[in-house]
N, C-alpha and C. Protein backbone atom coordinates (compact mmCIF):
# COMPACT_ATOMS: atom_id res chain seq x y z
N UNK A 1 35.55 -0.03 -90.20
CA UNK A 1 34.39 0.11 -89.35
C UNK A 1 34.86 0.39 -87.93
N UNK A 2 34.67 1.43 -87.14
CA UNK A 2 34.74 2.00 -85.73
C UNK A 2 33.37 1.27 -85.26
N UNK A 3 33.64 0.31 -84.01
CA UNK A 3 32.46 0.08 -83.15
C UNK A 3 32.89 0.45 -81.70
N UNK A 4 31.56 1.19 -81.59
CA UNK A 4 32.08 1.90 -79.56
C UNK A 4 30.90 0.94 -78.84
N UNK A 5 31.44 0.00 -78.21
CA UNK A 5 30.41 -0.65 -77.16
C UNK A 5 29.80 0.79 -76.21
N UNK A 6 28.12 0.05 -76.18
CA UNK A 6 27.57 0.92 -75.08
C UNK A 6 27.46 0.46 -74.27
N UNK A 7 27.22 1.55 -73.02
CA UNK A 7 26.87 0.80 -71.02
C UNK A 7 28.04 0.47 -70.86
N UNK A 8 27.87 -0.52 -70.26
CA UNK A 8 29.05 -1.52 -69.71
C UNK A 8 29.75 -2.67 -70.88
N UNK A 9 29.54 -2.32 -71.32
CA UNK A 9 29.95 -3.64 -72.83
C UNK A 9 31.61 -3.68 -73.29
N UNK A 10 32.30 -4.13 -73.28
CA UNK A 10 33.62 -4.41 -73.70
C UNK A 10 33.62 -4.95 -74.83
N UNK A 11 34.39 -4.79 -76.00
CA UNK A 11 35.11 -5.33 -77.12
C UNK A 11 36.62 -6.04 -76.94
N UNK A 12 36.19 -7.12 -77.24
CA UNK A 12 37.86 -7.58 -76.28
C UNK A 12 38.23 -8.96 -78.11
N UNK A 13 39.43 -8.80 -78.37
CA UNK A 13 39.75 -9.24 -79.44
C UNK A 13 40.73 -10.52 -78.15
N UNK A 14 39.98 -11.62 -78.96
CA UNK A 14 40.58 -12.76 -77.88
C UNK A 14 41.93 -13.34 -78.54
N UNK A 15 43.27 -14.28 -77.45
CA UNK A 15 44.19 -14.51 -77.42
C UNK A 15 43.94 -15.59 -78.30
N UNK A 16 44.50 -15.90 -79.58
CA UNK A 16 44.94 -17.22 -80.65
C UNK A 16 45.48 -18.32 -79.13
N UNK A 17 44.98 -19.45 -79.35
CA UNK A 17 45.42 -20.41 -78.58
C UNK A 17 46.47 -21.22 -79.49
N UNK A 18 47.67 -21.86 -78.59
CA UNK A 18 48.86 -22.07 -79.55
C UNK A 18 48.03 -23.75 -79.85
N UNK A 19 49.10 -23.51 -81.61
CA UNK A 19 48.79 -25.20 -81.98
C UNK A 19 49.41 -26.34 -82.01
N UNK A 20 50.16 -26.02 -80.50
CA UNK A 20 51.12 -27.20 -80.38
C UNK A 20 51.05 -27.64 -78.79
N UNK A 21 50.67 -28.89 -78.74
CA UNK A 21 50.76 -29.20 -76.78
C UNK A 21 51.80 -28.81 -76.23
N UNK A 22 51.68 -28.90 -75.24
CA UNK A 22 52.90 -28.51 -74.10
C UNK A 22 54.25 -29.40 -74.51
N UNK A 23 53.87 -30.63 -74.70
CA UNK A 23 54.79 -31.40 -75.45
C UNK A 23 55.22 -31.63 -76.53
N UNK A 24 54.83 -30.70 -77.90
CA UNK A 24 55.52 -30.50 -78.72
C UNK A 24 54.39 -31.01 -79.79
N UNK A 25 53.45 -31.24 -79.63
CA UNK A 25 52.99 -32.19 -80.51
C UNK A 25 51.82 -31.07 -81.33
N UNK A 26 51.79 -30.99 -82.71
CA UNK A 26 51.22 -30.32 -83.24
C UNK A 26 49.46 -30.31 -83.79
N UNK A 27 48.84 -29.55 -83.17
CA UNK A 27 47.52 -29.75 -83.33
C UNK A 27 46.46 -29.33 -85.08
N UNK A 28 45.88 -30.30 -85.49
CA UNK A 28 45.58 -30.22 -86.76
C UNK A 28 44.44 -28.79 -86.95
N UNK A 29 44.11 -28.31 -88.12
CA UNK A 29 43.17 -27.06 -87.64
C UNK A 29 41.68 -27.95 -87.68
N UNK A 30 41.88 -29.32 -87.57
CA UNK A 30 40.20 -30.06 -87.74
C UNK A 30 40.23 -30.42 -86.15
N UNK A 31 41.13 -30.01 -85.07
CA UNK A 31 40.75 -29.99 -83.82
C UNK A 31 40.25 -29.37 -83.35
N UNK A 32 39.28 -30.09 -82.57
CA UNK A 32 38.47 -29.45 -81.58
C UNK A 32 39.28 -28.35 -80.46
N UNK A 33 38.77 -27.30 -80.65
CA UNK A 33 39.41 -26.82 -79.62
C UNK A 33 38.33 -25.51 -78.58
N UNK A 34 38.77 -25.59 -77.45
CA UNK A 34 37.96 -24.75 -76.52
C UNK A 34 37.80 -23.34 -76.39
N UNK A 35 36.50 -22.80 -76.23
CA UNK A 35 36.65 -21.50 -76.73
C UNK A 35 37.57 -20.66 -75.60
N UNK A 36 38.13 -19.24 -75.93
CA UNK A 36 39.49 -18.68 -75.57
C UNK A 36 39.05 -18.22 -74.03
N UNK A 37 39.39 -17.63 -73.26
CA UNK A 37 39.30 -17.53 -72.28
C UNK A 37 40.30 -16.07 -71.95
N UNK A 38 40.62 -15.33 -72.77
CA UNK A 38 42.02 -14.40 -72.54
C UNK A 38 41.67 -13.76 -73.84
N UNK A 39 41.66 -12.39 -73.94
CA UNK A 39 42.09 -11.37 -75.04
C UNK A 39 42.24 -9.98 -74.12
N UNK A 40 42.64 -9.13 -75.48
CA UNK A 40 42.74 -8.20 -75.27
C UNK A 40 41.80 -6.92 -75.56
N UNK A 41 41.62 -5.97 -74.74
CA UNK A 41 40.54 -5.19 -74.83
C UNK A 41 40.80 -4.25 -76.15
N UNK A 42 39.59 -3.79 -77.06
CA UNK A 42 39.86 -3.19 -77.91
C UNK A 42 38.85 -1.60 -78.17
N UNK A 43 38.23 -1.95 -77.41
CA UNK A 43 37.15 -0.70 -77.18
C UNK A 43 36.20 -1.14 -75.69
N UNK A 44 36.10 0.27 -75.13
CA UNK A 44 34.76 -0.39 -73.87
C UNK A 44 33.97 0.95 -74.16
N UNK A 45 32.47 0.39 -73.40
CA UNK A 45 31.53 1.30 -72.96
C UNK A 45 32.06 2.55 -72.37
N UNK A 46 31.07 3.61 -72.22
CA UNK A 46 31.47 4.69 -70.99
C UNK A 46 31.19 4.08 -70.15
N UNK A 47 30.26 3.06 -69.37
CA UNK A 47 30.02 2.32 -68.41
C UNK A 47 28.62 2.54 -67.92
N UNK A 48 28.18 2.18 -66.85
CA UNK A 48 26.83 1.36 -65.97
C UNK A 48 25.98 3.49 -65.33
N UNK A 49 25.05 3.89 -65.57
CA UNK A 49 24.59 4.50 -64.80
C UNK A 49 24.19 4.50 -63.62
N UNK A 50 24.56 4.96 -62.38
CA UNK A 50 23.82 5.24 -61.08
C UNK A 50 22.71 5.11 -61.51
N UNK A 51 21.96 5.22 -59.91
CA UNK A 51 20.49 5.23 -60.08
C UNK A 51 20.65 7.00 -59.59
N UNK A 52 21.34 8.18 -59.62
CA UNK A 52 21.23 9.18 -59.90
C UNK A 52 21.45 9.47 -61.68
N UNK A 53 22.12 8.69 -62.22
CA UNK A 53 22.42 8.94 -63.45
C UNK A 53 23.88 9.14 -63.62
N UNK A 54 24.45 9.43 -62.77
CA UNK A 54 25.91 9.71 -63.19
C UNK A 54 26.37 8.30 -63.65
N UNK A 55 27.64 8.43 -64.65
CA UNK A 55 28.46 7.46 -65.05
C UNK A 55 29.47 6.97 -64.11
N UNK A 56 29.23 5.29 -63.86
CA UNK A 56 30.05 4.21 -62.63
C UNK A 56 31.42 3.96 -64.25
N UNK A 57 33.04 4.77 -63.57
CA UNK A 57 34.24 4.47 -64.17
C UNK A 57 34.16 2.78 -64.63
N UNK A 58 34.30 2.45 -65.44
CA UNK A 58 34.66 0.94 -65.97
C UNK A 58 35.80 0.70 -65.69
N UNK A 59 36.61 -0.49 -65.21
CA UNK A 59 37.72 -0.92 -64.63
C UNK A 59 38.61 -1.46 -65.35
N UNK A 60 38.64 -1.43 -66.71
CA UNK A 60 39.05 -2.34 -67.71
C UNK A 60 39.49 -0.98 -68.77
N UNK A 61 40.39 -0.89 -69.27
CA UNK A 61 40.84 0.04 -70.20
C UNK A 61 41.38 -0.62 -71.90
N UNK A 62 41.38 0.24 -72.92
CA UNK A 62 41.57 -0.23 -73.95
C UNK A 62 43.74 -0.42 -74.15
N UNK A 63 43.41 -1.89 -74.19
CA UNK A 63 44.80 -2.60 -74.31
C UNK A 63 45.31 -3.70 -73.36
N UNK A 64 44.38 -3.79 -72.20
CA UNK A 64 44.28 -4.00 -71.37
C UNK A 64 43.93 -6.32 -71.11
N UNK A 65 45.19 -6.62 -70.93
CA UNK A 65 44.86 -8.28 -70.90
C UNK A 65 43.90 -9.00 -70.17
N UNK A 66 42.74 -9.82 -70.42
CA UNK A 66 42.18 -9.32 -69.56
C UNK A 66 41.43 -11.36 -69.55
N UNK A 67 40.84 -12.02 -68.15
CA UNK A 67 40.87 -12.82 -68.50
C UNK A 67 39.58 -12.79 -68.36
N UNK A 68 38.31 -13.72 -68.83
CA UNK A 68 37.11 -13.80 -68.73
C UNK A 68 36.28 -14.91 -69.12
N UNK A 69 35.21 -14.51 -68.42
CA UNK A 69 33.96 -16.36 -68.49
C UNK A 69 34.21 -17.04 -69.55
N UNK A 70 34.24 -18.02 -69.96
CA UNK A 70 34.30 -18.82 -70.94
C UNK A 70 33.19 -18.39 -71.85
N UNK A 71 31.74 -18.25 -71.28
CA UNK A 71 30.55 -18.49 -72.33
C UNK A 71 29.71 -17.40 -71.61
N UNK A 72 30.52 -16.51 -71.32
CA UNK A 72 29.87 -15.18 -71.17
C UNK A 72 29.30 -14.22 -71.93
N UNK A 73 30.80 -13.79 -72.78
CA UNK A 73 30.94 -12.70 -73.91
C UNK A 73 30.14 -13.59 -75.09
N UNK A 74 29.42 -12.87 -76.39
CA UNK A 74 28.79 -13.10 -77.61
C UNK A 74 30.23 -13.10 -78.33
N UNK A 75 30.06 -13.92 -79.24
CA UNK A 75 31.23 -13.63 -80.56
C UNK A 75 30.45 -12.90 -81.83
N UNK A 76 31.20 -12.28 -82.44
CA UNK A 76 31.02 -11.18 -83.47
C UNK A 76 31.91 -11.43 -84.45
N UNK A 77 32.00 -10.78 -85.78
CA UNK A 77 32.78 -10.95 -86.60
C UNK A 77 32.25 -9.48 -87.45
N UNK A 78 34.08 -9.09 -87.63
CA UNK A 78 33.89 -7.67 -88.21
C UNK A 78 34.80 -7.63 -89.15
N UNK A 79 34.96 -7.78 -90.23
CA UNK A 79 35.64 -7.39 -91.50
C UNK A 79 36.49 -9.09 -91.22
N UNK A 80 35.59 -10.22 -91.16
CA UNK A 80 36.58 -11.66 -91.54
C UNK A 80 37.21 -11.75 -90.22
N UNK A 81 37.42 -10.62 -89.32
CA UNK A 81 37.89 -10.80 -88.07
C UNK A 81 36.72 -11.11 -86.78
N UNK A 82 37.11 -12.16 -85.95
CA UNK A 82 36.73 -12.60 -84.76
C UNK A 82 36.89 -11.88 -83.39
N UNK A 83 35.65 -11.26 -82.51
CA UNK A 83 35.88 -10.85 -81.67
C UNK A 83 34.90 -11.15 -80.42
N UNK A 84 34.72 -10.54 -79.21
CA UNK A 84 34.42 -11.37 -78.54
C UNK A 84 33.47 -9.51 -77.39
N UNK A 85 32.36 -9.76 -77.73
CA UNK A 85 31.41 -8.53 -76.93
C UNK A 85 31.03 -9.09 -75.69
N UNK A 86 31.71 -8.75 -74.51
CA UNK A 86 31.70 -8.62 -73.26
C UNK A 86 30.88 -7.76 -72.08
N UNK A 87 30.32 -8.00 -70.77
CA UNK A 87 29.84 -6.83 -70.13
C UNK A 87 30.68 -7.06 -68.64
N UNK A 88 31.18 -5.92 -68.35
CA UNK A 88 32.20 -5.59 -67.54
C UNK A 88 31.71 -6.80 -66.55
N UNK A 89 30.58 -7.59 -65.96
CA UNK A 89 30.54 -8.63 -65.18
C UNK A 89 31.04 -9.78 -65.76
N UNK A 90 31.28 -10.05 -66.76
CA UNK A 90 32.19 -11.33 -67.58
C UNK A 90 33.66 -10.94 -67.52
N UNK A 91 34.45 -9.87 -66.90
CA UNK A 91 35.57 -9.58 -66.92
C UNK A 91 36.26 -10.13 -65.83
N UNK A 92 36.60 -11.27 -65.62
CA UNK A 92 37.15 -11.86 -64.08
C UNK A 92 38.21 -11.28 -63.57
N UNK A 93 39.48 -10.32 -64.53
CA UNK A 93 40.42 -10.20 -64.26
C UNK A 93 41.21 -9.30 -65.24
N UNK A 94 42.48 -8.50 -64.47
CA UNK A 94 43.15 -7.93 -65.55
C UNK A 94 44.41 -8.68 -65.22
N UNK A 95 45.01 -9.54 -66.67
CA UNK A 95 46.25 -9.51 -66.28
C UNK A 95 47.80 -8.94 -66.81
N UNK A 96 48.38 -8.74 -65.31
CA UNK A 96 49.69 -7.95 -65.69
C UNK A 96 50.82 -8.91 -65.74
């Protein structure tokens, strides 16, 4: 399945959080854990129309690390896989 976000909308496949504390200690999969905060972009919109109509460039490109709102983006699920539908104002950051 090919999905192309429209407008401003990002597809961003989020970062697995590791299952072990900082200190070594291994986390069970019946833990609670917080939703991700970091993925990677996997498709975006063409982006936001002017109020002439022309297309505003989106700042975020496909591959692109990227960090964002906690409880911004919707979660989705596409073939058993988890992903995370974004709009370029939930994008706080790219990181390099």
């Amino acid at each position: 399945m090919n999905i192309k976000p429209l407008s401003d909308h990002i597809l961003v496949e989020p970062t697995k959080e590791e299952e072990k504390t900082k200190t070594g200690i291994l986390l069970p999969q019946t833990a609670e854990k917080e939703r991700p905060e970091q993925g990677r972009v996997v498709a975006v919109g063409a982006g936001k129309k002017d109020k002439s109509g022309k297309h505003m460039p989106m700042e975020v490109k496909v591959g692109d690390k990227v960090l964002f709102s906690k409880y911004g983006p919707n979660e989705i699920k596409i073939n058993e896989k988890e992903y995370l539908i974004a709009k370029e104002e939930d994008i706080l950051a790219i990181i390099e």
